[in-house]
PDB file of N, CA and C in Angstrom:
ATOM      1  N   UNK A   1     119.784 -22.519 -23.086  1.00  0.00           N
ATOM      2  CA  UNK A   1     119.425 -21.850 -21.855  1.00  0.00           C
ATOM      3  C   UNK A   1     118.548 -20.642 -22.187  1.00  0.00           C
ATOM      4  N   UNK A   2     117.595 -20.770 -21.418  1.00  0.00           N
ATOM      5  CA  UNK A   2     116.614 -19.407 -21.755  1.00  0.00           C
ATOM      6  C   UNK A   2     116.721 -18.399 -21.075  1.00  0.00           C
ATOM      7  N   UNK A   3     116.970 -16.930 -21.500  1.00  0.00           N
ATOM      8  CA  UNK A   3     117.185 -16.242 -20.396  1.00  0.00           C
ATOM      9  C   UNK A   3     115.666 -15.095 -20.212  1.00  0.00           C
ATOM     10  N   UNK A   4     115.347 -15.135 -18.841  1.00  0.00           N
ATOM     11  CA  UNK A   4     114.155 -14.543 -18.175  1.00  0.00           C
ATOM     12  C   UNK A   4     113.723 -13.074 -18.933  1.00  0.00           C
ATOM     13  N   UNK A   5     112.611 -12.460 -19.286  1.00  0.00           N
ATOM     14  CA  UNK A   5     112.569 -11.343 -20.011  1.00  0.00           C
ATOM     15  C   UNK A   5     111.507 -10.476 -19.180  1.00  0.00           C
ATOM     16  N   UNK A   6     111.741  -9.440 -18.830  1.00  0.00           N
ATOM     17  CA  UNK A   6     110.576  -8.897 -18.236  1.00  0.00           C
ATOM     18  C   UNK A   6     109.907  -7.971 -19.151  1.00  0.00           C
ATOM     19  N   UNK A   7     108.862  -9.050 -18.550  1.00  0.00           N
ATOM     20  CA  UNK A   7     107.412  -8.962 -19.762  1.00  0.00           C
ATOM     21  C   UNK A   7     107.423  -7.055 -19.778  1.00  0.00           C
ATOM     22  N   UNK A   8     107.379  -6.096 -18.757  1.00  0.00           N
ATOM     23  CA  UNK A   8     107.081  -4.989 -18.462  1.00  0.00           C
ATOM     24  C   UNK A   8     108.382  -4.139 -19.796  1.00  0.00           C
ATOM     25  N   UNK A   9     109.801  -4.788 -19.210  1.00  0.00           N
ATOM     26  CA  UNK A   9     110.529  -4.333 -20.114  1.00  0.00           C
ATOM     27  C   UNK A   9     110.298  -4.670 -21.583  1.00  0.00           C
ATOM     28  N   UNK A  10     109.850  -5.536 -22.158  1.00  0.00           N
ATOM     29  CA  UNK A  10     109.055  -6.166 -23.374  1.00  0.00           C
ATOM     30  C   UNK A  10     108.386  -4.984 -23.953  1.00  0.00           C
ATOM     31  N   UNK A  11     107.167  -4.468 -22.820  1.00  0.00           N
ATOM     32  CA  UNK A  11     106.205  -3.776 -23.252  1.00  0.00           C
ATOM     33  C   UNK A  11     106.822  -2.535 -23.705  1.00  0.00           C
ATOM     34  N   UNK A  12     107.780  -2.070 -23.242  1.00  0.00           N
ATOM     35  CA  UNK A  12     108.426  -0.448 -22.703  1.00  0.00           C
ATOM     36  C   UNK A  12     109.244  -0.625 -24.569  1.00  0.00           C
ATOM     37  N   UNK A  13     110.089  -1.570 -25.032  1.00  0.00           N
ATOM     38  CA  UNK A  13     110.951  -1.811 -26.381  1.00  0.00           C
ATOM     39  C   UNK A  13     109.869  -1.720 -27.249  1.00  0.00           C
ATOM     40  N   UNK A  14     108.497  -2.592 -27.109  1.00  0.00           N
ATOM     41  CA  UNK A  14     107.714  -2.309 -28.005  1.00  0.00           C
ATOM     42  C   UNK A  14     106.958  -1.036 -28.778  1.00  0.00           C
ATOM     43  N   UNK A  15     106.763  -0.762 -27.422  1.00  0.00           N
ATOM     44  CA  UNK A  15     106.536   1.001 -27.343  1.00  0.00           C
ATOM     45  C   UNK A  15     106.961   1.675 -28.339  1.00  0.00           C
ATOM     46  N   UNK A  16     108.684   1.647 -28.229  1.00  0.00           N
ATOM     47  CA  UNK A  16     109.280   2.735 -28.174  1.00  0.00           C
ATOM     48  C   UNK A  16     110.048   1.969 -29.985  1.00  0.00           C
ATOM     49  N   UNK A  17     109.034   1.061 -30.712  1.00  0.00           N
ATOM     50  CA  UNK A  17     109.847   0.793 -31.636  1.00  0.00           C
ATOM     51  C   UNK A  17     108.609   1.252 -32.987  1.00  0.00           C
ATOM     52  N   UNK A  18     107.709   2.386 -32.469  1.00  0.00           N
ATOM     53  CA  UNK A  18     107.166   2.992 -33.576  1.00  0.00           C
ATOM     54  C   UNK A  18     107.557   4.218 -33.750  1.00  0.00           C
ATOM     55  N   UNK A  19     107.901   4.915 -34.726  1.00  0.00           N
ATOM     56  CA  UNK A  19     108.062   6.147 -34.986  1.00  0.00           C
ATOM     57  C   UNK A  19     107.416   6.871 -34.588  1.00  0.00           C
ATOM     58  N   UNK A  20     105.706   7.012 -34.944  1.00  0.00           N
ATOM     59  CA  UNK A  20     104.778   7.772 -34.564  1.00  0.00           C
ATOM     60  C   UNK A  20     105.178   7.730 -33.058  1.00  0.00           C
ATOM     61  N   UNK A  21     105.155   6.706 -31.995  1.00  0.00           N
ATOM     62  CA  UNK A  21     104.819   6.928 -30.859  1.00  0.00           C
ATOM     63  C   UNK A  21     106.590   7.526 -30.530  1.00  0.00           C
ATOM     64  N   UNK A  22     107.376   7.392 -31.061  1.00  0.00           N
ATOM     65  CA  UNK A  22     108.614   8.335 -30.677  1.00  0.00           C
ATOM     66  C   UNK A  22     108.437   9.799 -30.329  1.00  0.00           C
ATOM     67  N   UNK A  23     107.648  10.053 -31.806  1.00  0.00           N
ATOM     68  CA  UNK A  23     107.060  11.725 -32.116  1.00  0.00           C
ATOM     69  C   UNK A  23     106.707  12.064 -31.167  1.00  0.00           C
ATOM     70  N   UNK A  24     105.313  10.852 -30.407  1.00  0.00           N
ATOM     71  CA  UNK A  24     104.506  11.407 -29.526  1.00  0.00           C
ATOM     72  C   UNK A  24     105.239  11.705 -28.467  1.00  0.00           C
ATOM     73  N   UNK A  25     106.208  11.199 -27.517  1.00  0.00           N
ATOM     74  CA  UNK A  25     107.139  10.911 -26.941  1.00  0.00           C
ATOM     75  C   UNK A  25     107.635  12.381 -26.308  1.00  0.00           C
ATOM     76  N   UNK A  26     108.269  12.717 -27.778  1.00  0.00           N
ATOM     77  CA  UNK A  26     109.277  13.761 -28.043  1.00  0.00           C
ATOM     78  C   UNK A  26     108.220  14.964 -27.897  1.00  0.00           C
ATOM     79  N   UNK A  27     107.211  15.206 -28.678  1.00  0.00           N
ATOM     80  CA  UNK A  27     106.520  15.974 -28.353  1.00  0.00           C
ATOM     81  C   UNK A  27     105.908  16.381 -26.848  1.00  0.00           C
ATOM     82  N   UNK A  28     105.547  15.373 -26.054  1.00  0.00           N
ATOM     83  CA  UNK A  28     105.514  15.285 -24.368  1.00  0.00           C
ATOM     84  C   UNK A  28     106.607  15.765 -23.760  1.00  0.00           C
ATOM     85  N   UNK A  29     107.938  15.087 -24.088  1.00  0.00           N
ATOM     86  CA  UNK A  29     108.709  15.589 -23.824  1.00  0.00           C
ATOM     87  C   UNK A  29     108.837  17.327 -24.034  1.00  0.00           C
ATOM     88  N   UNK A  30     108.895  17.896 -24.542  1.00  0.00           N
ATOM     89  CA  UNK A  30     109.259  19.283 -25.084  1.00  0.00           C
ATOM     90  C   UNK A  30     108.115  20.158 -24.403  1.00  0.00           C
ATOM     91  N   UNK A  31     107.007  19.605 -24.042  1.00  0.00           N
ATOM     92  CA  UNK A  31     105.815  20.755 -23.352  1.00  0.00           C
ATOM     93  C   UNK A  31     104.822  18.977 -22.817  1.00  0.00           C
ATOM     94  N   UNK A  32     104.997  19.135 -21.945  1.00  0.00           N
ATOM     95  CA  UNK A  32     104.038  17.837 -20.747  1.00  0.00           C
ATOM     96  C   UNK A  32     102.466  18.462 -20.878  1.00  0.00           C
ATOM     97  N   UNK A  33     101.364  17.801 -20.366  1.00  0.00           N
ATOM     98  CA  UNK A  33     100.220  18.028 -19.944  1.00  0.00           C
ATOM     99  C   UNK A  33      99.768  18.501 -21.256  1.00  0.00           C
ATOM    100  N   UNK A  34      99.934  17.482 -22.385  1.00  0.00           N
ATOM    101  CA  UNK A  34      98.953  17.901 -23.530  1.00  0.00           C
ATOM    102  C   UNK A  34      97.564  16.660 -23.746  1.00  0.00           C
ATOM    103  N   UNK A  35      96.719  17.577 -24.276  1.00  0.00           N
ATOM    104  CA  UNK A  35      95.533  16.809 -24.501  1.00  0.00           C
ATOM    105  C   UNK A  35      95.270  16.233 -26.145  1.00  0.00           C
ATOM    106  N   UNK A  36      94.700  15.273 -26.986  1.00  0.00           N
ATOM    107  CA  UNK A  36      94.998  14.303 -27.531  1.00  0.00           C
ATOM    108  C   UNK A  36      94.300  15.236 -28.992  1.00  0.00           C
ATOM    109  N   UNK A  37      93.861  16.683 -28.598  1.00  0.00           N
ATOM    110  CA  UNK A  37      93.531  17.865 -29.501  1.00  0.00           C
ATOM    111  C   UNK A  37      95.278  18.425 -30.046  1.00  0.00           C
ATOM    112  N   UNK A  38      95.469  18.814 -28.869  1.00  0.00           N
ATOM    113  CA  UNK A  38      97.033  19.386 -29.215  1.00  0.00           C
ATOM    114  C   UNK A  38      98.136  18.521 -29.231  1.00  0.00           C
ATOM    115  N   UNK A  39      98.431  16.976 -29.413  1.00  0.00           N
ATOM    116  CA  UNK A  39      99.146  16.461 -29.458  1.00  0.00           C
ATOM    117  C   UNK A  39      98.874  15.977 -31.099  1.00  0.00           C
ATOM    118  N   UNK A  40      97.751  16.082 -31.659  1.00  0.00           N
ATOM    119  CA  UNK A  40      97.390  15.959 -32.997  1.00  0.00           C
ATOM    120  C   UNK A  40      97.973  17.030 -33.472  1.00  0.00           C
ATOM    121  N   UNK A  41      97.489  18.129 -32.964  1.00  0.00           N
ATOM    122  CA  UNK A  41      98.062  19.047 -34.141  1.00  0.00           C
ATOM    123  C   UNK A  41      99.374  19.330 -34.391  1.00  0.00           C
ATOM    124  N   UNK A  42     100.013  18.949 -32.907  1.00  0.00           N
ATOM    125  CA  UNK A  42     101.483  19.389 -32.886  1.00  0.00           C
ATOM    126  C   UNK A  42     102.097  18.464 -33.973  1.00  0.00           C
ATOM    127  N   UNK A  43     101.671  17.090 -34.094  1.00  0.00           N
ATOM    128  CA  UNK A  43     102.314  16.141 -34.660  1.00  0.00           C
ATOM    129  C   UNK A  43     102.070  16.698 -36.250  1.00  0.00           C
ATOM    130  N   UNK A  44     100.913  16.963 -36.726  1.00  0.00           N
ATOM    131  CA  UNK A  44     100.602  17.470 -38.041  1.00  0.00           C
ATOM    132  C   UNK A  44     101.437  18.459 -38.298  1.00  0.00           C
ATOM    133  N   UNK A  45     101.499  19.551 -37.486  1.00  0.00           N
ATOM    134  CA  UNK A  45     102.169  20.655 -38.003  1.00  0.00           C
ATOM    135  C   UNK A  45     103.864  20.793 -37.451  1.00  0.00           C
ATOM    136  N   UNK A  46     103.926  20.083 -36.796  1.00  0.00           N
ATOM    137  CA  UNK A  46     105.628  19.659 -36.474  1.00  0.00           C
ATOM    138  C   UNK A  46     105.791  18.640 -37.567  1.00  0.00           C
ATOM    139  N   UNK A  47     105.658  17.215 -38.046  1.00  0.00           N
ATOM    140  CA  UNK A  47     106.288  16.322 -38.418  1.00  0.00           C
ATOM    141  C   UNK A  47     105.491  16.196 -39.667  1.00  0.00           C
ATOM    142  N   UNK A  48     103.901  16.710 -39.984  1.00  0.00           N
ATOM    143  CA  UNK A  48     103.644  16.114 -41.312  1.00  0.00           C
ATOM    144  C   UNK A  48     102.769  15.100 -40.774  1.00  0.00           C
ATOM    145  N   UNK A  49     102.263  14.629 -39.944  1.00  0.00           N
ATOM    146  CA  UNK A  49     101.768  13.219 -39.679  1.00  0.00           C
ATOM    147  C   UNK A  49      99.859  13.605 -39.463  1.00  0.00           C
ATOM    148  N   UNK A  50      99.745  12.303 -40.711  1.00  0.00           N
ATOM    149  CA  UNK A  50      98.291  12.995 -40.796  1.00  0.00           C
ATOM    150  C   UNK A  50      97.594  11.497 -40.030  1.00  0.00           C
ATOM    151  N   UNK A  51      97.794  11.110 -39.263  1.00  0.00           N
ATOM    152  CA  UNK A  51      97.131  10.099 -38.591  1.00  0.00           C
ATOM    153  C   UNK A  51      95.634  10.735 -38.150  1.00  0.00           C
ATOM    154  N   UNK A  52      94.608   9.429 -38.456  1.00  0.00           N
ATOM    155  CA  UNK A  52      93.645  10.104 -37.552  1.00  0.00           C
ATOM    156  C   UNK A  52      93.408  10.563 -35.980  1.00  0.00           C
ATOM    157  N   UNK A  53      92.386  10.977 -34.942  1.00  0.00           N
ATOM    158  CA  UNK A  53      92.496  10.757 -33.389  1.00  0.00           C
ATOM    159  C   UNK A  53      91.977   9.363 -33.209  1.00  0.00           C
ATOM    160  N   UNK A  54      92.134   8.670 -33.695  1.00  0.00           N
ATOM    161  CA  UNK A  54      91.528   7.353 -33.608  1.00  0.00           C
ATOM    162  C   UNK A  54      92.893   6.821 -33.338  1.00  0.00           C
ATOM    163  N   UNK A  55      93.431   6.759 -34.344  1.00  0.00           N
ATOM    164  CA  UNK A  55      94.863   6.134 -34.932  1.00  0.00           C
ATOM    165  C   UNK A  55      95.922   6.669 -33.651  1.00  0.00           C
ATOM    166  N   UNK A  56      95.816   8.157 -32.878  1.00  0.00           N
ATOM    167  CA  UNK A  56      96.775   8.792 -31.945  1.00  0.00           C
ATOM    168  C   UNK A  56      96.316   7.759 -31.027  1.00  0.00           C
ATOM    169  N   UNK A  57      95.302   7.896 -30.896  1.00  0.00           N
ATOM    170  CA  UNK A  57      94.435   7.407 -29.378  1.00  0.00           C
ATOM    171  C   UNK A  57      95.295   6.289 -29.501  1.00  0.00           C
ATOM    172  N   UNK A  58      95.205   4.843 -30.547  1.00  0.00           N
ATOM    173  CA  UNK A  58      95.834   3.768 -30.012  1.00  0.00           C
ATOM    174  C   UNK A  58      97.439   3.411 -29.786  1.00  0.00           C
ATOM    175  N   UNK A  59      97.715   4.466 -30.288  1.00  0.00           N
ATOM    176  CA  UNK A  59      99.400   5.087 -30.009  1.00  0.00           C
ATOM    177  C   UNK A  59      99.524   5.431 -28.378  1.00  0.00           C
ATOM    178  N   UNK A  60      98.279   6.336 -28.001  1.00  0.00           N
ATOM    179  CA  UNK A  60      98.452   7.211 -26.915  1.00  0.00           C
ATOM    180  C   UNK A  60      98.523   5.495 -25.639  1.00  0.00           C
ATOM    181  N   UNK A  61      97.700   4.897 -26.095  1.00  0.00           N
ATOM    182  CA  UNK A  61      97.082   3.384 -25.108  1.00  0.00           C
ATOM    183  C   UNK A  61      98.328   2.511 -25.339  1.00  0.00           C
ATOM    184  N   UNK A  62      98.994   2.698 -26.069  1.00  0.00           N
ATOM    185  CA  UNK A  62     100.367   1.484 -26.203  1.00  0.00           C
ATOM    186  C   UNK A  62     101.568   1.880 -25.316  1.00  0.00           C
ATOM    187  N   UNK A  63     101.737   3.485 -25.465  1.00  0.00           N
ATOM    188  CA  UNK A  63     102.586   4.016 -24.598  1.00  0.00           C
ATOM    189  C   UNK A  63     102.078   3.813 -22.592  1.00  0.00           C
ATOM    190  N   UNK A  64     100.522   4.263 -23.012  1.00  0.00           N
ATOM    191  CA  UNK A  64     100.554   4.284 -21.398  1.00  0.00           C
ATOM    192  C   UNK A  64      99.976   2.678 -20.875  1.00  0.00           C
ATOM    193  N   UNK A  65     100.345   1.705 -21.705  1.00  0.00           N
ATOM    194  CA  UNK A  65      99.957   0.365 -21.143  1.00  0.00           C
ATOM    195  C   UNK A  65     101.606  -0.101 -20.728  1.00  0.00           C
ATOM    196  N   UNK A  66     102.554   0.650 -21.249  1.00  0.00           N
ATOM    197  CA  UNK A  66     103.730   0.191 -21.070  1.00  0.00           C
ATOM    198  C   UNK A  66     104.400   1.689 -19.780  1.00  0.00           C
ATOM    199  N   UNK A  67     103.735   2.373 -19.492  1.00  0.00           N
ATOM    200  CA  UNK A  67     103.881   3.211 -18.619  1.00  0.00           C
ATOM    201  C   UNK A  67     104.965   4.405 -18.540  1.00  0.00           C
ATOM    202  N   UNK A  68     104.441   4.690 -20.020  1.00  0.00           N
ATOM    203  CA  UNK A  68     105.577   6.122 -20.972  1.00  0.00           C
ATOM    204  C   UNK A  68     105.228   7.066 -20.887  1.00  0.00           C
ATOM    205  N   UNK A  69     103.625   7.096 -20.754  1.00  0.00           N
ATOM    206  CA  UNK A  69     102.940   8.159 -20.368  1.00  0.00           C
ATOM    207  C   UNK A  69     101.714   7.591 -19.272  1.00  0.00           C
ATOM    208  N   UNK A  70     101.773   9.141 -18.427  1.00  0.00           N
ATOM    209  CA  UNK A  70     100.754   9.124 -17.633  1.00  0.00           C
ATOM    210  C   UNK A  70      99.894   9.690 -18.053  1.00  0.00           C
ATOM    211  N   UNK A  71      98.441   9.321 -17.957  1.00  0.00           N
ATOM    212  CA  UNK A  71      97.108  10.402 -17.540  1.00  0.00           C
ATOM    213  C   UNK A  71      96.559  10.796 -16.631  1.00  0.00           C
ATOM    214  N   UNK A  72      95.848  12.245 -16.788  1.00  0.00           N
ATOM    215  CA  UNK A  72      95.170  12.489 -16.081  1.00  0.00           C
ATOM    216  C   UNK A  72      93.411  12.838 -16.229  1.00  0.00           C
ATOM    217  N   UNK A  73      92.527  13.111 -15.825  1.00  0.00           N
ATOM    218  CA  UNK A  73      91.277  13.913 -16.139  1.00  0.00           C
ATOM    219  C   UNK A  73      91.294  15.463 -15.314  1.00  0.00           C
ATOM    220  N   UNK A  74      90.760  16.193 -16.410  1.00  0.00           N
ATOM    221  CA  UNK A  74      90.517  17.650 -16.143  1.00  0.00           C
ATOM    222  C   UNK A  74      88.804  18.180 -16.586  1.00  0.00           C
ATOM    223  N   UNK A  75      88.281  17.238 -15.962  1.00  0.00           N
ATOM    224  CA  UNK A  75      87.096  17.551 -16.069  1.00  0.00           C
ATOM    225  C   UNK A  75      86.745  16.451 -17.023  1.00  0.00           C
ATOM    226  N   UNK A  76      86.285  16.751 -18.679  1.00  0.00           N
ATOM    227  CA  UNK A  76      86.228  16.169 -19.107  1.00  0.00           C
ATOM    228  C   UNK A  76      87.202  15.310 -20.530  1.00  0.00           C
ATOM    229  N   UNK A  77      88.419  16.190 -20.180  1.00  0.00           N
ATOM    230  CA  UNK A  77      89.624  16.011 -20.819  1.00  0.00           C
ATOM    231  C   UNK A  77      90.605  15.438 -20.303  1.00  0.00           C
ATOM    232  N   UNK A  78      91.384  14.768 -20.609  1.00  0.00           N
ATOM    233  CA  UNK A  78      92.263  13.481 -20.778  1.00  0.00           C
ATOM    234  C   UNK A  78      93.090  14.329 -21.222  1.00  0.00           C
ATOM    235  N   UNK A  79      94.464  14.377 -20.105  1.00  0.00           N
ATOM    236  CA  UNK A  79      95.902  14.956 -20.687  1.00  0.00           C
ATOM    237  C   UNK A  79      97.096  14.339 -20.062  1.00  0.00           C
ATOM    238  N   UNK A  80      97.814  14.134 -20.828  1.00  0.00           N
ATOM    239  CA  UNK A  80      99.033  12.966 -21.425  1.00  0.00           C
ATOM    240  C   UNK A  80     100.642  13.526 -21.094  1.00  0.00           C
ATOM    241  N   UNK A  81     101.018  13.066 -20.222  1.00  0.00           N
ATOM    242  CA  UNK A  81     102.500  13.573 -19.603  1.00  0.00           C
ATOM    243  C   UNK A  81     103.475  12.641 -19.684  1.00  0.00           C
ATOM    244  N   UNK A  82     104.492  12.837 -20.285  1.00  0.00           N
ATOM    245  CA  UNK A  82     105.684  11.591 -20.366  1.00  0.00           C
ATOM    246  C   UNK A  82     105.976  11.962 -19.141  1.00  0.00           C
ATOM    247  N   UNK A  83     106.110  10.244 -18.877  1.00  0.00           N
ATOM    248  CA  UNK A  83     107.287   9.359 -17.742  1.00  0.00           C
ATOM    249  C   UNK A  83     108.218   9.104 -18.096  1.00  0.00           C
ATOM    250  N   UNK A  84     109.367  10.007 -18.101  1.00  0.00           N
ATOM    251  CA  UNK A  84     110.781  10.054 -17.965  1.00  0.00           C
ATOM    252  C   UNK A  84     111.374   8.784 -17.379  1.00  0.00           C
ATOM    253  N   UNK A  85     110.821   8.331 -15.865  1.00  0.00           N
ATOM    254  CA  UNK A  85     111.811   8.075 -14.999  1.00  0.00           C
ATOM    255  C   UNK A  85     111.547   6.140 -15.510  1.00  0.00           C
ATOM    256  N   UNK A  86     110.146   6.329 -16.138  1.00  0.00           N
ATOM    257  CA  UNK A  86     110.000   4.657 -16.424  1.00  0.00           C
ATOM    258  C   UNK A  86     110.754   4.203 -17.782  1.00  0.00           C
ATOM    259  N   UNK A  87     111.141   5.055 -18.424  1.00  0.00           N
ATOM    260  CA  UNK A  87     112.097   4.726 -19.655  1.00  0.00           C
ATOM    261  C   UNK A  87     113.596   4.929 -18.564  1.00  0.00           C
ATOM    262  N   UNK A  88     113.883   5.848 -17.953  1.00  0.00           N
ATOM    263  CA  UNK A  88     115.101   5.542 -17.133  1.00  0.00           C
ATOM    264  C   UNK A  88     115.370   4.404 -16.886  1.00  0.00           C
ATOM    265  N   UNK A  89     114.127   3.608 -15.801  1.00  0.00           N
ATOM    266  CA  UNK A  89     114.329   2.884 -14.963  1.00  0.00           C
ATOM    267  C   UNK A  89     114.655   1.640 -15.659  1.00  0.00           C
ATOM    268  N   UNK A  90     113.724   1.239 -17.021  1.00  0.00           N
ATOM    269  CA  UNK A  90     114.127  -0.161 -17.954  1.00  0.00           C
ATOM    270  C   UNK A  90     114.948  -0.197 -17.971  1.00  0.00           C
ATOM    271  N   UNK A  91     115.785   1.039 -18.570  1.00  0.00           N
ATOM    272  CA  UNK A  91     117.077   0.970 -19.709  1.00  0.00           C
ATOM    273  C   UNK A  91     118.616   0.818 -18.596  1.00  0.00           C
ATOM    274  N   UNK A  92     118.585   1.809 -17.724  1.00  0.00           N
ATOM    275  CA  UNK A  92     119.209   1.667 -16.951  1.00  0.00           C
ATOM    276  C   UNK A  92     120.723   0.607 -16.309  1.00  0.00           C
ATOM    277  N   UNK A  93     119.524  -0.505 -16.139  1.00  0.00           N
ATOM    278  CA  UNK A  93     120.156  -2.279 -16.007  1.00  0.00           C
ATOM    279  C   UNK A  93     120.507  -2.476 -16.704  1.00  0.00           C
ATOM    280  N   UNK A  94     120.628  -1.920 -18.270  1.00  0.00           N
ATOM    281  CA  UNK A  94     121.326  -2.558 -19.490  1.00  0.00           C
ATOM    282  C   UNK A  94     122.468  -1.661 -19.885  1.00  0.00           C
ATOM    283  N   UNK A  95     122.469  -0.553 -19.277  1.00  0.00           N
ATOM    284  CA  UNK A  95     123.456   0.511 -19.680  1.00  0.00           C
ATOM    285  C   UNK A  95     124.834  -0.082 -18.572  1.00  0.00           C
ATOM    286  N   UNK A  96     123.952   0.053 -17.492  1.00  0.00           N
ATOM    287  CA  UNK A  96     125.061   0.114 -15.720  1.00  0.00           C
ATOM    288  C   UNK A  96     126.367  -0.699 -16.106  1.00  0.00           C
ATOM    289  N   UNK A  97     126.369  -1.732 -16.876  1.00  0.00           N
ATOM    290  CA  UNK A  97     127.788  -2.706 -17.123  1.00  0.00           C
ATOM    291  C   UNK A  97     128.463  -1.171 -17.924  1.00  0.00           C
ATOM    292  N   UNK A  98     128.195  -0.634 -18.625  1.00  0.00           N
ATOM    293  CA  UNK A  98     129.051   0.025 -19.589  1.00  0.00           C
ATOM    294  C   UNK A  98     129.837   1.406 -18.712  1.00  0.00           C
ATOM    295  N   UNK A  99     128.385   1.765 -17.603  1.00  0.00           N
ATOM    296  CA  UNK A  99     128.754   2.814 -17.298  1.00  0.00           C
ATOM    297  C   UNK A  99     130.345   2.237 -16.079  1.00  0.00           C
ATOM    298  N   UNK A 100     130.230   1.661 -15.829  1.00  0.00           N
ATOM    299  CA  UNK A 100     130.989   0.494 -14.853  1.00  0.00           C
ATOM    300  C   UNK A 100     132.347  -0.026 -15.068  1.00  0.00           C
ATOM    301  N   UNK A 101     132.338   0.470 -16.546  1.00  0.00           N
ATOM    302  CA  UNK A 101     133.370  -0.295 -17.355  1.00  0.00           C
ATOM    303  C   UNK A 101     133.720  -1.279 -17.935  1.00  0.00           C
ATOM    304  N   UNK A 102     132.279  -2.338 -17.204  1.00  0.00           N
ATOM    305  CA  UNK A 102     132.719  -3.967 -17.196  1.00  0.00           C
ATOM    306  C   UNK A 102     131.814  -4.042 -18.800  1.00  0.00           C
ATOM    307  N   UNK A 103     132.467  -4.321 -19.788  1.00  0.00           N
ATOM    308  CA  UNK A 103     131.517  -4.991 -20.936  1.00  0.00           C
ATOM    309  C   UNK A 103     131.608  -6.087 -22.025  1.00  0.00           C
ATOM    310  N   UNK A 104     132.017  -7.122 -21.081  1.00  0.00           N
ATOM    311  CA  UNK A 104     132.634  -7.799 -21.424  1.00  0.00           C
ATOM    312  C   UNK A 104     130.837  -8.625 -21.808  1.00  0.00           C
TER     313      UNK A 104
END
């Protein structure tokens, strides 16, 4: 029996199964509305991580194809805000049996 997978929830596990893009994550988390200048450096000088902006950028596009982060434009800058409520909302349905009691 096959059981149904949502492709969206797929995208959201994939995401969230690189380190780097954890960092990035965590770093959004802790101060929102950063641009892909200061999310480099934070990562360099918080964690050590010498990735190029090439290398962030396709980190930054994996998260927001799975809808972890939002963007915006500020003219001619691009700044990057975690979505809290879309990692809520996946995980949620998989927690609710436990919170429920039922876990069987």
């Amino acid at each position: 029996m096959s059981i149904p997978i949502d492709p969206h929830l797929s995208k959201v596990f994939r995401a969230l199964g690189d380190d780097t893009r954890l960092l990035i994550l965590d770093e959004l988390r802790k101060r929102n509305d950063q641009t892909l200048f200061e999310l480099c450096a934070r990562l360099f000088e918080e964690h050590e991580v010498t990735l190029t902006r090439q290398a962030i950028t396709r980190h930054l596009t994996t998260l927001e194809q799975a809808e972890l982060i939002q963007t915006a434009w500020r003219g001619r800058t691009k700044i990057h805000s975690f979505a809290a409520s879309v990692l809520t909302g996946a995980i949620s349905p998989w927690l609710e049996p436990f919170f429920e009691g039922d876990t069987k």
